[in-house]
Structures are given as C-alpha cells and as structure tokens.
C-alpha atoms as a PDB file:
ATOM      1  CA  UNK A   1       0.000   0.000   0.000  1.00  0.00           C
ATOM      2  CA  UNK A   2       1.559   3.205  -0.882  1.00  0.00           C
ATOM      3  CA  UNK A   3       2.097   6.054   1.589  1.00  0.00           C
ATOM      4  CA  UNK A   4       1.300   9.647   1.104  1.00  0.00           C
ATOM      5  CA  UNK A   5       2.144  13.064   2.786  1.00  0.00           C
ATOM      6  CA  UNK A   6      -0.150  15.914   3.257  1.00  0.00           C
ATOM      7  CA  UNK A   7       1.649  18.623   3.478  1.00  0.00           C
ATOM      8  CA  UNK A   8      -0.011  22.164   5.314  1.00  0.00           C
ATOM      9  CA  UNK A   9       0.903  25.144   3.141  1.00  0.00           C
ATOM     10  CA  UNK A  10       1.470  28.110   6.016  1.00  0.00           C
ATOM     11  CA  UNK A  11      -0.240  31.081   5.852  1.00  0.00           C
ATOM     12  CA  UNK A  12       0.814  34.623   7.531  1.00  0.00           C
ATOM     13  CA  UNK A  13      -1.032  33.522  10.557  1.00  0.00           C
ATOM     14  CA  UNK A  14       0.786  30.053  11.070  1.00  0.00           C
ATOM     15  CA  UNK A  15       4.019  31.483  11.234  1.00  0.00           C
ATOM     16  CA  UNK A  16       3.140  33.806  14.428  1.00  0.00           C
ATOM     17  CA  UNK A  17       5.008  33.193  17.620  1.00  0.00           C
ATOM     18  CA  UNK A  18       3.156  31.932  20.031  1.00  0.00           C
ATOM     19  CA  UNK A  19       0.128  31.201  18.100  1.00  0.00           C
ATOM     20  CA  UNK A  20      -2.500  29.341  19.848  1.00  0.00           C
ATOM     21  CA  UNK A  21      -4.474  27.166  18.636  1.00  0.00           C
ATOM     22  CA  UNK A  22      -8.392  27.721  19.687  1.00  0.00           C
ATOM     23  CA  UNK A  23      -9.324  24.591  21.938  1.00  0.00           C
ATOM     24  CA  UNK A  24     -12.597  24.334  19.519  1.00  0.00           C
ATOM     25  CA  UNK A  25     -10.095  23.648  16.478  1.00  0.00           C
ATOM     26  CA  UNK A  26      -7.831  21.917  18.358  1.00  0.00           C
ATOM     27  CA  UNK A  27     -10.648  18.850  19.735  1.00  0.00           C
ATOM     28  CA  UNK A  28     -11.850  18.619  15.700  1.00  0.00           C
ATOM     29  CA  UNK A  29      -8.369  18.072  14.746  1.00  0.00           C
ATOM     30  CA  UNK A  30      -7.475  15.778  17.555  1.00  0.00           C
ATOM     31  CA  UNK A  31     -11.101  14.236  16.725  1.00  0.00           C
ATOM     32  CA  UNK A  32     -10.030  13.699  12.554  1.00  0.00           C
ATOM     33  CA  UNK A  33      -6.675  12.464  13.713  1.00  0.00           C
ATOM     34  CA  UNK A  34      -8.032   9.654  15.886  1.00  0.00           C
ATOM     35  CA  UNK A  35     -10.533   8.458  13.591  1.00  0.00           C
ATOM     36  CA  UNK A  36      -7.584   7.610  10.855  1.00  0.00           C
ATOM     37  CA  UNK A  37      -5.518   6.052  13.430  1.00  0.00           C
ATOM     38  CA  UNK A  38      -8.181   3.881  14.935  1.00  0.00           C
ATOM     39  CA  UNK A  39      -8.981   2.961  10.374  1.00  0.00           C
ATOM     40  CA  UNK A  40      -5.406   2.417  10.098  1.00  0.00           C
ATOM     41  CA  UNK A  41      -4.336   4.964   8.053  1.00  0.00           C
ATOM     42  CA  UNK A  42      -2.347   7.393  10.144  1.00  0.00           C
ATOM     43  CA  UNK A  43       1.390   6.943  10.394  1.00  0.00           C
ATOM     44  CA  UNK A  44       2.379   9.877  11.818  1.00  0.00           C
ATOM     45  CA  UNK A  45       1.281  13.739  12.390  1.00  0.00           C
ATOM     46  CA  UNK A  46       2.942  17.100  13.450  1.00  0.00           C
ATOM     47  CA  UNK A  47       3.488  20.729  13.285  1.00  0.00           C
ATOM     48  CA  UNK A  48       6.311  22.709  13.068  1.00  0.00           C
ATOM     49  CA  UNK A  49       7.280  25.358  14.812  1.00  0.00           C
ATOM     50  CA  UNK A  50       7.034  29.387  13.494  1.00  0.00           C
ATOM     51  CA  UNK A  51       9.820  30.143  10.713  1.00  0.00           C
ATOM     52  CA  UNK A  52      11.122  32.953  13.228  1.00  0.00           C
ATOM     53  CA  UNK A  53      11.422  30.061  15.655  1.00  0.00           C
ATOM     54  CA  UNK A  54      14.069  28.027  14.566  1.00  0.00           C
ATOM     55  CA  UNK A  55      13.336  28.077  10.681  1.00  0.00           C
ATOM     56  CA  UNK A  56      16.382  27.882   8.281  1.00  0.00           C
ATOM     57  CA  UNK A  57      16.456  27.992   4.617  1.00  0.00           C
ATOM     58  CA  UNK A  58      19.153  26.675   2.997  1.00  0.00           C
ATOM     59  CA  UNK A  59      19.889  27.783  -0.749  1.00  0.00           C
ATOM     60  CA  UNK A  60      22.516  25.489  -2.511  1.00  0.00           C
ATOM     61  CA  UNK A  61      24.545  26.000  -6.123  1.00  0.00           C
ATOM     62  CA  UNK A  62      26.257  29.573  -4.946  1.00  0.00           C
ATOM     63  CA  UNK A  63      29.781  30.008  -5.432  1.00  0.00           C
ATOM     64  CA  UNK A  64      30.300  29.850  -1.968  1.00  0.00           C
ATOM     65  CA  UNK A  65      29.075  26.483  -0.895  1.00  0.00           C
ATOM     66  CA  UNK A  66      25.248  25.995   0.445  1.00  0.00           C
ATOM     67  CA  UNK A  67      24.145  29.439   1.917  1.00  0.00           C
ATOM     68  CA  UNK A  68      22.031  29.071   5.523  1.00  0.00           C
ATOM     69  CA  UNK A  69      19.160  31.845   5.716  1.00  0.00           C
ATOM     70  CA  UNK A  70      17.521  32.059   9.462  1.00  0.00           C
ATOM     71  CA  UNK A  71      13.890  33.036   9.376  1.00  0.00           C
ATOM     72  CA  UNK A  72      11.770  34.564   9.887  1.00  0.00           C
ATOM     73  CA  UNK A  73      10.491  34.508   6.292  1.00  0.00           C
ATOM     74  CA  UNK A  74       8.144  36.091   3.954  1.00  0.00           C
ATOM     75  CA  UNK A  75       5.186  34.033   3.445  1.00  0.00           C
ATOM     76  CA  UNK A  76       3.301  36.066   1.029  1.00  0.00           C
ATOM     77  CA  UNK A  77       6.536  35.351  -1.389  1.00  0.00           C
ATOM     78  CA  UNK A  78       7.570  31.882  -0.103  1.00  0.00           C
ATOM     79  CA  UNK A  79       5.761  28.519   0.714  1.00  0.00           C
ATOM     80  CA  UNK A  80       6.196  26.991   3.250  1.00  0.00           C
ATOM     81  CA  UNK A  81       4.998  23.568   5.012  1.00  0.00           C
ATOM     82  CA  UNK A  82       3.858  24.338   9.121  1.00  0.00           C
ATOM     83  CA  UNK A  83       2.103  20.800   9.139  1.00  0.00           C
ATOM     84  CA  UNK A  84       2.093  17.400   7.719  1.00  0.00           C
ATOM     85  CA  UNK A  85       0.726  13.809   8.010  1.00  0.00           C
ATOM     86  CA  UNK A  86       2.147  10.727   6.833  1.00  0.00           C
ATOM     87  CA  UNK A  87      -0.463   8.184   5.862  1.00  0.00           C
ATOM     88  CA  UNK A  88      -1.215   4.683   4.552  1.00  0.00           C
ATOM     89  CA  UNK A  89      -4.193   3.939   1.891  1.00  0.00           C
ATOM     90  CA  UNK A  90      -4.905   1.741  -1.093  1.00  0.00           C
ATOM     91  CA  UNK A  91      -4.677   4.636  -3.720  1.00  0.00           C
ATOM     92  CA  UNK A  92      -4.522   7.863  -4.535  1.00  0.00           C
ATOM     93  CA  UNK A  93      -8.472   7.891  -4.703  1.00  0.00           C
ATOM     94  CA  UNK A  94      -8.097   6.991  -1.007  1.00  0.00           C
ATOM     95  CA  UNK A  95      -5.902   9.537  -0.149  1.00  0.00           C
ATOM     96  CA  UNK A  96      -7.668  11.977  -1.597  1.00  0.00           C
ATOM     97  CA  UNK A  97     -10.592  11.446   0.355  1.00  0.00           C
ATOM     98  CA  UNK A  98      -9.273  11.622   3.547  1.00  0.00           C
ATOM     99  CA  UNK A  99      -7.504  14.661   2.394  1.00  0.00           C
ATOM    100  CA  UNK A 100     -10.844  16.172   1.852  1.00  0.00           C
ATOM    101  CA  UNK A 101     -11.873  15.557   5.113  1.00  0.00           C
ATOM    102  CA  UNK A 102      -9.253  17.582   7.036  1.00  0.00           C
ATOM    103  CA  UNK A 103     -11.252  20.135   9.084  1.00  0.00           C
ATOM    104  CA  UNK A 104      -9.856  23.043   7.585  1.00  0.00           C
ATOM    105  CA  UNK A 105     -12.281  26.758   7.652  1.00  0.00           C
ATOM    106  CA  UNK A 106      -9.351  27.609   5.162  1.00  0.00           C
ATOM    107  CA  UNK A 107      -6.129  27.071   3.779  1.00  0.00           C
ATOM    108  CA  UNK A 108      -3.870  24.710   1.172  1.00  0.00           C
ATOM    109  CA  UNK A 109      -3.394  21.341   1.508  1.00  0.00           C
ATOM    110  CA  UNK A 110      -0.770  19.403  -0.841  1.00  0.00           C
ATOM    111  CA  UNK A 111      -0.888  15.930  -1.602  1.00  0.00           C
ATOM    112  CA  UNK A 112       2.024  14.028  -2.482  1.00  0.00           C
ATOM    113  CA  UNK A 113       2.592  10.030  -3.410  1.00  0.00           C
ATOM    114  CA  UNK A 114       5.914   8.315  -2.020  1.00  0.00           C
ATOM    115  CA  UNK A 115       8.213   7.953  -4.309  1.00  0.00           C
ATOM    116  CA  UNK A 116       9.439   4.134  -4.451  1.00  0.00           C
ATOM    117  CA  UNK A 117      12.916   4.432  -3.735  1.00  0.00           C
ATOM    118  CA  UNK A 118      14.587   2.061  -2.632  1.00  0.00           C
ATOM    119  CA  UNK A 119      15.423   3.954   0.452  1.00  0.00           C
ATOM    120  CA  UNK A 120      11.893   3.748   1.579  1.00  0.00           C
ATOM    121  CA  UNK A 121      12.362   6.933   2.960  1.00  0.00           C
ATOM    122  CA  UNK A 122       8.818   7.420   4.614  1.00  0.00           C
ATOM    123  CA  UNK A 123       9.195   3.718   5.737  1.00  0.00           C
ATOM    124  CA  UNK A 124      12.210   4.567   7.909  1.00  0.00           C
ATOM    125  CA  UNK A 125      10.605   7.927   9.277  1.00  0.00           C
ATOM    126  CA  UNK A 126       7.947   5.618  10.667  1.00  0.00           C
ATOM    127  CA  UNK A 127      10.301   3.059  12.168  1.00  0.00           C
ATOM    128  CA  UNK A 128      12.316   5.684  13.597  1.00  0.00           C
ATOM    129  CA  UNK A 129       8.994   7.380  14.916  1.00  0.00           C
ATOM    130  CA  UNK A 130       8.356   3.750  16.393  1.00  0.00           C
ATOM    131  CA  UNK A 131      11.074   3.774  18.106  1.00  0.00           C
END
C-alpha cells in the first residue's frame, strides 16, 4: 500500500510566535486524527514550529558552498509547510478522500505520493517514529 504526505501550506497567521491554537479547532483536529488512526491509516502527524522560531532555509549551487538563511520569512513570497501527516491507503483515490476531510475553515493542503525508492524513505521515518 503506498504512503502519502499531506503537506499544510502556512499562511501569515501560522508562522506567528506563540500562536495558539483555539481549543474548539484543536478537539476537531485531535477528533479527525483519531478516527484515521483507529482505520489504520495514520502513520504519523505534526506541526512545526514558526519560521522565526528556529526556521532555516538553505539555498545550494552559490559560489560559496550551500548558503544558511535564518527566518523569519516572507510568506506572502515563499511557501512553506507548518504541518504534515504521513499516511497509509490503497490509492490515490483513497488519499484523496481523507484529504478532503481535514477540518480546515481555510487554507492549502498538498498531496504528495511516495516515491518508491529504494530507500523507503517514509518507511524509515515511521520506524524511527516507532522507536
């Protein structure tokens, strides 16, 4: 069965310190997240922190070697992922559905198949997260 990432495209408000989350949104996401653990189909979920929290960009092929950037950083001109989860389905109809069901008001939501290397890369982010 193939794995998939949704991936949460930030918005201006995402990357605020200190955001909080209103306990209303937070139940209905806590809600969506144990219904597709309990079918099966959640391997993992998380946030990341604010870009002026910790958030680096790195830009690579200058003269100089990779360049580091510290956030914070200009969302309106930049995308950039605040949220993901990391799931198992049958196909991409499958995915897709669930997708559609993430209680978003607003926002962006990408979708994205593993790739089958033979790394297995998403496999051995859930065996680490096992661990």
């Amino acid at each position: 069965m193939p794995l998939f990432a949704f991936l949460v495209v930030a918005d201006a408000r995402a990357d605020q310190p200190n955001l909080e989350i209103p306990t209303e949104m937070f139940e209905v996401m806590t809600s969506f997240n144990e219904r597709m653990a309990d079918e099966g189909v959640l391997l993992h979920a998380d946030g990341f922190t604010p870009s002026c929290d910790g958030g680096y960009r790195i830009n690579f092929g200058g003269p100089s070697g990779p360049e580091v950037i510290p956030g914070p950083f200009d969302l309106s001109k930049e995308d950039h992922i605040c949220g993901y989860w990391i799931v198992r389905v049958m196909d991409t109809e499958e995915a897709l559905n669930w997708a559609k069901q993430v209680p978003f008001p607003e926002g962006q939501l990408l979708v994205q198949r593993e790739k089958k290397l033979k790394l297995k890369l998403l496999e051995n982010l859930k065996k680490a997260v096992d661990e």
